[in-house]
Protein backbone atom coordinates (compact mmCIF):
# COMPACT_ATOMS: atom_id res chain seq x y z
CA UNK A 1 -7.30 24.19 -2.70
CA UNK A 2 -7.52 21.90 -5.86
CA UNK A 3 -5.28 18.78 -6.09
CA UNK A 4 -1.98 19.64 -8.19
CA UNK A 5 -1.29 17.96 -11.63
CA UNK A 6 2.67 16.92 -12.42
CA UNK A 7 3.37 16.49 -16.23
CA UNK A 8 4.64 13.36 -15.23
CA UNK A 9 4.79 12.28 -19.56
CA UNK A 10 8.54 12.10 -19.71
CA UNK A 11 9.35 8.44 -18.67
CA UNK A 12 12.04 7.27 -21.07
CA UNK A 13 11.30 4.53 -23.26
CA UNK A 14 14.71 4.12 -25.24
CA UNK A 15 17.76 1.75 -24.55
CA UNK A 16 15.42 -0.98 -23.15
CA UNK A 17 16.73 -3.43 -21.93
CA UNK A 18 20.03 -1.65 -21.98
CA UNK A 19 18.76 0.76 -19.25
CA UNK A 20 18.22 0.49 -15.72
CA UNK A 21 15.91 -1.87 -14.15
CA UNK A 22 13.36 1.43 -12.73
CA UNK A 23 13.64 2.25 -16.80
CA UNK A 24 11.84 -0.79 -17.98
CA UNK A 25 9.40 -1.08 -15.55
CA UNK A 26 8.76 2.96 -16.71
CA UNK A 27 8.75 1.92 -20.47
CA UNK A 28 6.35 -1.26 -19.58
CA UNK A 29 3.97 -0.59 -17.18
CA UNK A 30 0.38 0.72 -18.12
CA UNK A 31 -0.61 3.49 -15.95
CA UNK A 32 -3.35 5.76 -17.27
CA UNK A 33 -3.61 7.25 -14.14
CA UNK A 34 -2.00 10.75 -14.15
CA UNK A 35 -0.20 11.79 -11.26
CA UNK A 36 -2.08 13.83 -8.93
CA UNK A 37 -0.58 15.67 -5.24
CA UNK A 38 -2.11 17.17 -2.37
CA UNK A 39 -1.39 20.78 -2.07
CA UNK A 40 -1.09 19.94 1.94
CA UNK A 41 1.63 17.10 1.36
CA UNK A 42 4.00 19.34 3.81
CA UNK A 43 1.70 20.24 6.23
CA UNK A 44 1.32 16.06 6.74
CA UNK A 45 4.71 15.73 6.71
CA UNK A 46 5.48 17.63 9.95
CA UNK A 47 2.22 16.31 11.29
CA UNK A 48 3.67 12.59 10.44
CA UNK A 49 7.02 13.50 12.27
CA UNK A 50 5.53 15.10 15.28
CA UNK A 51 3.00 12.66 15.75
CA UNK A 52 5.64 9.92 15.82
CA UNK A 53 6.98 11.76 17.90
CA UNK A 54 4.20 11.86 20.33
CA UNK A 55 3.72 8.53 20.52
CA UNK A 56 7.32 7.17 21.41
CA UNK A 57 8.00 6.17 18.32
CA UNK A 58 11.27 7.55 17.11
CA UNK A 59 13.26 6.53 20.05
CA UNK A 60 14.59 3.97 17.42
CA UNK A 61 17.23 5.97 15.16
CA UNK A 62 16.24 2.89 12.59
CA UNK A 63 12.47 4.28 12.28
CA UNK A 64 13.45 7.68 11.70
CA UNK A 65 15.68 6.84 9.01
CA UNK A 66 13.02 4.50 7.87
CA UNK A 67 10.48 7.55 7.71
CA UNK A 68 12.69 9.74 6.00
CA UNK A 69 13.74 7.10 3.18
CA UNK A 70 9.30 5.83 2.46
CA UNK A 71 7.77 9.61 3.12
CA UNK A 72 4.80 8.34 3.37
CA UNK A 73 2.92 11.96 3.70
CA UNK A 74 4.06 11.92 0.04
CA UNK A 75 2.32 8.34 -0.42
CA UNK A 76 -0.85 10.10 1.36
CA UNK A 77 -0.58 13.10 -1.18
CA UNK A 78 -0.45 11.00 -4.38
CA UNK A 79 -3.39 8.40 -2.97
CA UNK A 80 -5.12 11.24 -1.61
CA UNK A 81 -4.68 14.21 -3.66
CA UNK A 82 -8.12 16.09 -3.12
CA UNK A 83 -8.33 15.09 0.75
CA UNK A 84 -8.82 18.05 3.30
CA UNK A 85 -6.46 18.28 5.59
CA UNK A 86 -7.86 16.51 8.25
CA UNK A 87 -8.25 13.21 6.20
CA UNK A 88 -4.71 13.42 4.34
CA UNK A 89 -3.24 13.63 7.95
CA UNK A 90 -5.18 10.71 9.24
CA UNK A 91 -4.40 8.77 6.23
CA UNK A 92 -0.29 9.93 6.58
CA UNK A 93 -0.46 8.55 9.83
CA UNK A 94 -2.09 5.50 9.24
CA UNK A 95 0.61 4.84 6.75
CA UNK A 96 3.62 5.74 8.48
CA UNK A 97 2.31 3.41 11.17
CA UNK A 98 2.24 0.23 8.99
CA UNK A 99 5.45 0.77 7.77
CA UNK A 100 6.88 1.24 11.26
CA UNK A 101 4.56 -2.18 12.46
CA UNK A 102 5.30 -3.84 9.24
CA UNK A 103 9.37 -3.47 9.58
CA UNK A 104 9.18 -4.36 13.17
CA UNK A 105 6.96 -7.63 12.39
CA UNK A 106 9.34 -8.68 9.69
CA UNK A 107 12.69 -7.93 12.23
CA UNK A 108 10.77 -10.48 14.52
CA UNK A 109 9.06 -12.46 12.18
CA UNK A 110 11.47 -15.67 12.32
CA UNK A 111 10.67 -15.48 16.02
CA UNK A 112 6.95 -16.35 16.83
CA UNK A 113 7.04 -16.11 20.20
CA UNK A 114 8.40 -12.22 19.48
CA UNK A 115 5.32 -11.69 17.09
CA UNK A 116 2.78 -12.65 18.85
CA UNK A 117 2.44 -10.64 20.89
CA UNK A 118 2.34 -7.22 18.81
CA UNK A 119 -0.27 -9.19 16.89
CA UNK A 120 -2.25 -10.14 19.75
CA UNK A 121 -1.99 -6.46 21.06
CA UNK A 122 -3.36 -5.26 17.73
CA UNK A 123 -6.30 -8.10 17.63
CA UNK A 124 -7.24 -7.09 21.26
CA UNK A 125 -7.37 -3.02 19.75
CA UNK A 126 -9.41 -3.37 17.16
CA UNK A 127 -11.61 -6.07 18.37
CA UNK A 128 -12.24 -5.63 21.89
CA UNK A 129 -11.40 -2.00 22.45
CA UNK A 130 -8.76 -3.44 24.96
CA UNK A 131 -6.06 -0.93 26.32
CA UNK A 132 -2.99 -0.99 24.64
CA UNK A 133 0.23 -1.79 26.34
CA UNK A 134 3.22 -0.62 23.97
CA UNK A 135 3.89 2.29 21.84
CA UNK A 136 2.73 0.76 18.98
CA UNK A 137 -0.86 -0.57 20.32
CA UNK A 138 -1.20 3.04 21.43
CA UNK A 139 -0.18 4.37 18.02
CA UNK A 140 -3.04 1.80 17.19
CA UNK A 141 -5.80 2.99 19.41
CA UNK A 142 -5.34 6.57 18.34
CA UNK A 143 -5.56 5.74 14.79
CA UNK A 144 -8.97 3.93 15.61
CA UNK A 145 -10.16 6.79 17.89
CA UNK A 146 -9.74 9.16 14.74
CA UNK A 147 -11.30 6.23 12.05
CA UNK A 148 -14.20 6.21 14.28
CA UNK A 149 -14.30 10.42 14.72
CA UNK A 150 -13.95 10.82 11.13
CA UNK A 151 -16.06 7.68 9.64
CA UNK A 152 -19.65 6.70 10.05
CA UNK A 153 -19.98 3.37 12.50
CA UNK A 154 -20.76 0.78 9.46
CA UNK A 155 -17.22 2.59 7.76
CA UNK A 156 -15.19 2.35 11.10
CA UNK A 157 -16.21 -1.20 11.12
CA UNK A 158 -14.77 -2.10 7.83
CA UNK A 159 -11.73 -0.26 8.64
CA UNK A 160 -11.20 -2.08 11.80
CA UNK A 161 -12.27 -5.50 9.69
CA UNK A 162 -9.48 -5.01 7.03
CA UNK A 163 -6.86 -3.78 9.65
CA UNK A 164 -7.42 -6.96 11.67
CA UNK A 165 -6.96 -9.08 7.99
CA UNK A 166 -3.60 -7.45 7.94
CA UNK A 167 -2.57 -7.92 11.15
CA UNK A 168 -3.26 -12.06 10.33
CA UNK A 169 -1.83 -11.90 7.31
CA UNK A 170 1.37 -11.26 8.95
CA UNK A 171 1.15 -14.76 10.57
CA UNK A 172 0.47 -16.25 6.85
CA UNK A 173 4.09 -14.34 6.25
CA UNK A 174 5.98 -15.32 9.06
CA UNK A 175 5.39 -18.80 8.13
CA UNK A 176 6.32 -18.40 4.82
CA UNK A 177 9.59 -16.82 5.25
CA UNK A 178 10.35 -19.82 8.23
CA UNK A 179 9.99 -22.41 5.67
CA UNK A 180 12.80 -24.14 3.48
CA UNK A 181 10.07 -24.22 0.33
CA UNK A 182 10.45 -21.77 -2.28
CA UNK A 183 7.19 -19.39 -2.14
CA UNK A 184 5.59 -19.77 -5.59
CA UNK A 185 3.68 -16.87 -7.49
CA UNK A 186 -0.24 -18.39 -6.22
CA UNK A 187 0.73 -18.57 -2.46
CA UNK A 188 2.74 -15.50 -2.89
CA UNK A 189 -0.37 -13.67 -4.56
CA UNK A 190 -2.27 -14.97 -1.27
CA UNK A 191 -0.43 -13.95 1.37
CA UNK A 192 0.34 -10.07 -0.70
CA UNK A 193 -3.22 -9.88 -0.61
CA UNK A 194 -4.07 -10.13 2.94
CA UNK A 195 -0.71 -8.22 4.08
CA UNK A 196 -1.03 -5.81 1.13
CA UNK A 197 -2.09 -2.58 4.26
CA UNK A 198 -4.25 -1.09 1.24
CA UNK A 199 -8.08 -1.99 1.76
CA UNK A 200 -7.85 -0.33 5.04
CA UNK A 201 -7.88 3.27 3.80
CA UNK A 202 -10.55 2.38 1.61
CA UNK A 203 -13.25 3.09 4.51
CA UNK A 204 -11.79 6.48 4.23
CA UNK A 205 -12.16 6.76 1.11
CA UNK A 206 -15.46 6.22 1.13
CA UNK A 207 -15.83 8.82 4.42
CA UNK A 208 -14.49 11.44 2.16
CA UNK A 209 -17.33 11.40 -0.15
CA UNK A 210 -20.51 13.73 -0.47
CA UNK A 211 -22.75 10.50 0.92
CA UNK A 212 -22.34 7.72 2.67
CA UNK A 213 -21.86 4.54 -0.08
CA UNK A 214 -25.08 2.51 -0.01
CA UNK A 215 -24.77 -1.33 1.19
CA UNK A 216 -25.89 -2.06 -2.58
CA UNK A 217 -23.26 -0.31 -3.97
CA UNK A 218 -20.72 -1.23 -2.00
CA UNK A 219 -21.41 -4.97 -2.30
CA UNK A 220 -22.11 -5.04 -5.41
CA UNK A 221 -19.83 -8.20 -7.31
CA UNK A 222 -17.97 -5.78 -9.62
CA UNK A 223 -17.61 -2.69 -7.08
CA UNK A 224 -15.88 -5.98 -5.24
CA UNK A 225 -14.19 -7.04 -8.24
CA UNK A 226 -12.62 -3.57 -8.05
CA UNK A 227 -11.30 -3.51 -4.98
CA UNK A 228 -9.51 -6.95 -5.17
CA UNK A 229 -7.95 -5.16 -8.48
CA UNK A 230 -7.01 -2.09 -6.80
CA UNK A 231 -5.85 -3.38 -3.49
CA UNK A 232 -3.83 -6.02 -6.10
CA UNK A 233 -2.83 -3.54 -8.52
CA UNK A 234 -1.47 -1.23 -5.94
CA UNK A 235 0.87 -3.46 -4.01
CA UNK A 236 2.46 -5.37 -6.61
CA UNK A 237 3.86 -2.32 -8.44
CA UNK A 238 6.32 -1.49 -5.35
CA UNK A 239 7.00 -4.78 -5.30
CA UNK A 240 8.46 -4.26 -8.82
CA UNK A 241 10.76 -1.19 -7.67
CA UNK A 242 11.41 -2.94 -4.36
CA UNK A 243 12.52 -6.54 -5.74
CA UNK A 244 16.07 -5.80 -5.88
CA UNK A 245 16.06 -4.48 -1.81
CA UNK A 246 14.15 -7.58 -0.60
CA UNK A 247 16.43 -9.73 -3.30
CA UNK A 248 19.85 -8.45 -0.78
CA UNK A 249 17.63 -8.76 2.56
CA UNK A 250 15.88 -11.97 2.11
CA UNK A 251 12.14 -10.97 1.19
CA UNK A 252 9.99 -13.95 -0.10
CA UNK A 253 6.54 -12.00 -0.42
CA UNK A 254 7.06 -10.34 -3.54
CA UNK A 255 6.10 -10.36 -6.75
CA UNK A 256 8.45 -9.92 -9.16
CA UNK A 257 10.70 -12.31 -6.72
CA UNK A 258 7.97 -15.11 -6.81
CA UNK A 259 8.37 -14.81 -10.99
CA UNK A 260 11.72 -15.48 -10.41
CA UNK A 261 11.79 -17.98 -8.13
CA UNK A 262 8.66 -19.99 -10.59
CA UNK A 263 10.55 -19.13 -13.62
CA UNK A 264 14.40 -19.62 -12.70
CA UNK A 265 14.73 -16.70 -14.84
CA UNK A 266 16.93 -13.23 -14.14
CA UNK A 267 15.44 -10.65 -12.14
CA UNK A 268 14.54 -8.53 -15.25
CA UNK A 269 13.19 -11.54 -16.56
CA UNK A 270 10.77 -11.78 -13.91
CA UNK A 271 10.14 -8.01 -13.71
CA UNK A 272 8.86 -8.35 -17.50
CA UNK A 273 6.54 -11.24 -16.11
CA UNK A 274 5.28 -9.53 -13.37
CA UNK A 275 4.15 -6.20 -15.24
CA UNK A 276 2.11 -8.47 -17.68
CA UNK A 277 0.23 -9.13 -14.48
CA UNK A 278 0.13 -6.01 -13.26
CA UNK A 279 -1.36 -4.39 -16.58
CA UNK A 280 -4.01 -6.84 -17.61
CA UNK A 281 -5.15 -6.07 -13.86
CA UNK A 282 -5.48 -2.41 -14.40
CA UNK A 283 -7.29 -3.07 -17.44
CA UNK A 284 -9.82 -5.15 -15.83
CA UNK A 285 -10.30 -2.48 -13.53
CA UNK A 286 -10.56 0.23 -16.47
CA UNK A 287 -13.04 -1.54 -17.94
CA UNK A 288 -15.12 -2.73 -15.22
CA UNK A 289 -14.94 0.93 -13.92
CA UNK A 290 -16.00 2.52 -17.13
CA UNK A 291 -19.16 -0.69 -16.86
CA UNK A 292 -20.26 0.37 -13.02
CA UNK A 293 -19.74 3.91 -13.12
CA UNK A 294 -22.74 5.24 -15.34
CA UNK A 295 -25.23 2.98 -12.46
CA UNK A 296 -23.56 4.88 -9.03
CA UNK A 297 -24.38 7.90 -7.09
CA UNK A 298 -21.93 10.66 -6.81
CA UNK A 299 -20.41 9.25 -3.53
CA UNK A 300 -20.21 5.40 -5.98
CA UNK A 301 -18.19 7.38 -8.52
CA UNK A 302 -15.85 9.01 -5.93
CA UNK A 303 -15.35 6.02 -3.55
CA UNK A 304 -13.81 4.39 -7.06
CA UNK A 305 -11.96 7.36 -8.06
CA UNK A 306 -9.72 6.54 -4.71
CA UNK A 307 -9.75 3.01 -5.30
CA UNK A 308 -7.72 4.61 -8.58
CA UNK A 309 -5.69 6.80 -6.49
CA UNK A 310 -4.02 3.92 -4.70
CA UNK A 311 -3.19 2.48 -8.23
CA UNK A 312 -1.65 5.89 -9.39
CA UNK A 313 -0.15 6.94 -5.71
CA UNK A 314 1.95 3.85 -5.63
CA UNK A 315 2.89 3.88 -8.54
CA UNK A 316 4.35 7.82 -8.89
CA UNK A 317 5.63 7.03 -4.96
CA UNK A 318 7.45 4.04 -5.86
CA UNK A 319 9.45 5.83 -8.72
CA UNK A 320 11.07 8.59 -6.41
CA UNK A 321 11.28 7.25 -2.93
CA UNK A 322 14.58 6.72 -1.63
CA UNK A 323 13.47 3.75 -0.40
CA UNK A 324 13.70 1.52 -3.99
CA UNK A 325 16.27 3.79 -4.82
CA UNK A 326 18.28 0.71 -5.69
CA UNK A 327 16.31 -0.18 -8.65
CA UNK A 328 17.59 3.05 -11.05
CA UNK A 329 21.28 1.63 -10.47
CA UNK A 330 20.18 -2.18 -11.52
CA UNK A 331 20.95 -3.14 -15.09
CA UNK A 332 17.68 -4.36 -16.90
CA UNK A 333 19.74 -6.46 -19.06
CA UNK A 334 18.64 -10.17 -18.74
């Protein structure tokens, strides 16, 4: 079945700044990506639940209230709207997972001798094929088992590369958040980058292509120009629609928060400052795209096209979760 198209044309772009907060990032931000879903976004829903399920890990009434309020099958569908089903599951999964790992590292985060461990566990995974030990490490190893069923051995390998960058990353967080110092926008930028959870799907978006990318391609300076943008490009938006819920619980690594913090200016303020970012980065990555593509094989051209899809996904996700349902209710006035 084809992927579905959503007239999604109907932002509103009046009564700025005398909307809502989710209003002027709407009117602001540059996204010439249309939205896009996969016509098997239920089918990975129930698959995410049961799943979860099946590997212990909604015991904890707090992740199942988590799951419901990030879908992140719906996150799979936007990223991932031409997947089979297969693939969309696998990538559902993979998703729901970091957001379960990611809430439990920053519960325990202030407490190294709590995260540690979990990290260790997930090092030990994807490194030395150890067994795991909790429920997450096991969620972990199946995830792995189904990278390396569904990917080629040189894409499992970058998958299991970039998941072990995140997994560190956290450590580059946990520090930050146990420190006194205000986090600035450059270290900020640093540490989204390596915790961002993005550049490990991108192995499967390459696995979904016709071909297998060739090394040329792949490491080619502005295919890895691209990436950087994407990856960047696709986790700072949330972080626009999710400033005001880390602004009550304490977040450091975010964006719009970092602006803030730089600028000593109001939180629509830094929004404003933050989407200026955000949009000269998409256009980089329009315009290097629109360079590249004409020189890449079919499998080149598709591997970028869902480089694009996490630009678009997060940003269409971000809008309607219930998550950074906060944001609609925030005044943008300065």
């Amino acid at each position: 079945m084809p992927a579905t198209y959503e007239d999604d044309t109907a932002a509103p772009h009046s009564g700025i700044p005398h909307g809502s907060l989710k209003e002027l990032i709407e009117a602001t931000l540059h996204m010439p990506f249309p939205l896009l879903s996969n016509p098997h976004e239920a089918r990975a829903a129930a698959g995410v639940d049961g799943w979860l399920r099946a590997r212990g890990l909604t015991g904890d009434p707090a992740v199942v209230r988590m799951i419901v309020r990030t879908r992140p099958a719906q996150l799979a569908s936007y990223n991932s709207p031409a997947a089979d089903p297969a693939t969309l599951q696998l990538v559902a999964d993979q998703i729901a997972y970091q957001f379960v790992f990611d809430d439990r590292a920053e519960e325990v985060g202030r407490q190294p001798g709590r995260l540690l461990p979990m990290l260790c566990e997930s090092i030990a995974v994807l490194r030395d094929d150890r067994p795991p030990g909790t429920p997450l490490g096991a969620a972990l190893a199946d995830l792995y088992r189904r990278v390396q069923e569904r990917c080629t051995p040189a894409q499992a390998a970058r998958w299991a590369w970039h998941s072990r960058e995140y997994v560190h990353g956290l450590l580059y967080e946990s520090v930050a958040q146990s420190q006194s110092v205000p986090v600035r926008i450059g270290l900020c930028r640093s540490i989204r980058a390596l915790i961002a959870g993005v550049e490990p799907f991108y192995p499967l978006c390459e696995a979904a292509q016709c071909g297998e990318v060739s090394p040329e391609e792949l490491h080619h300076p502005v295919m890895r120009r691209l990436a950087r943008l994407s990856a960047d490009a696709a986790v700072w938006i949330p972080d626009l629609f999710s400033a005001v819920k880390e602004d009550r619980t304490g977040g450091l690594i975010n964006l719009a928060l970092a602006h803030q913090r730089t600028y000593r200016c109001s939180l629509p303020q830094a929004v404003s400052l933050a989407v200026r970012l955000i949009n000269s980065t998409i256009r980089e990555f329009e315009q290097l795209r629109e360079e590249i593509e004409p020189r890449l094989s079919p499998a080149g051209v598709g591997y970028v096209e869902g480089m694009a899809g996490w630009i678009r996904g997060c940003y269409h996700w971000s809008r309607t979760v219930p998550r950074y349902a906060d944001t609609a209710a925030v005044s943008a006035r300065p």
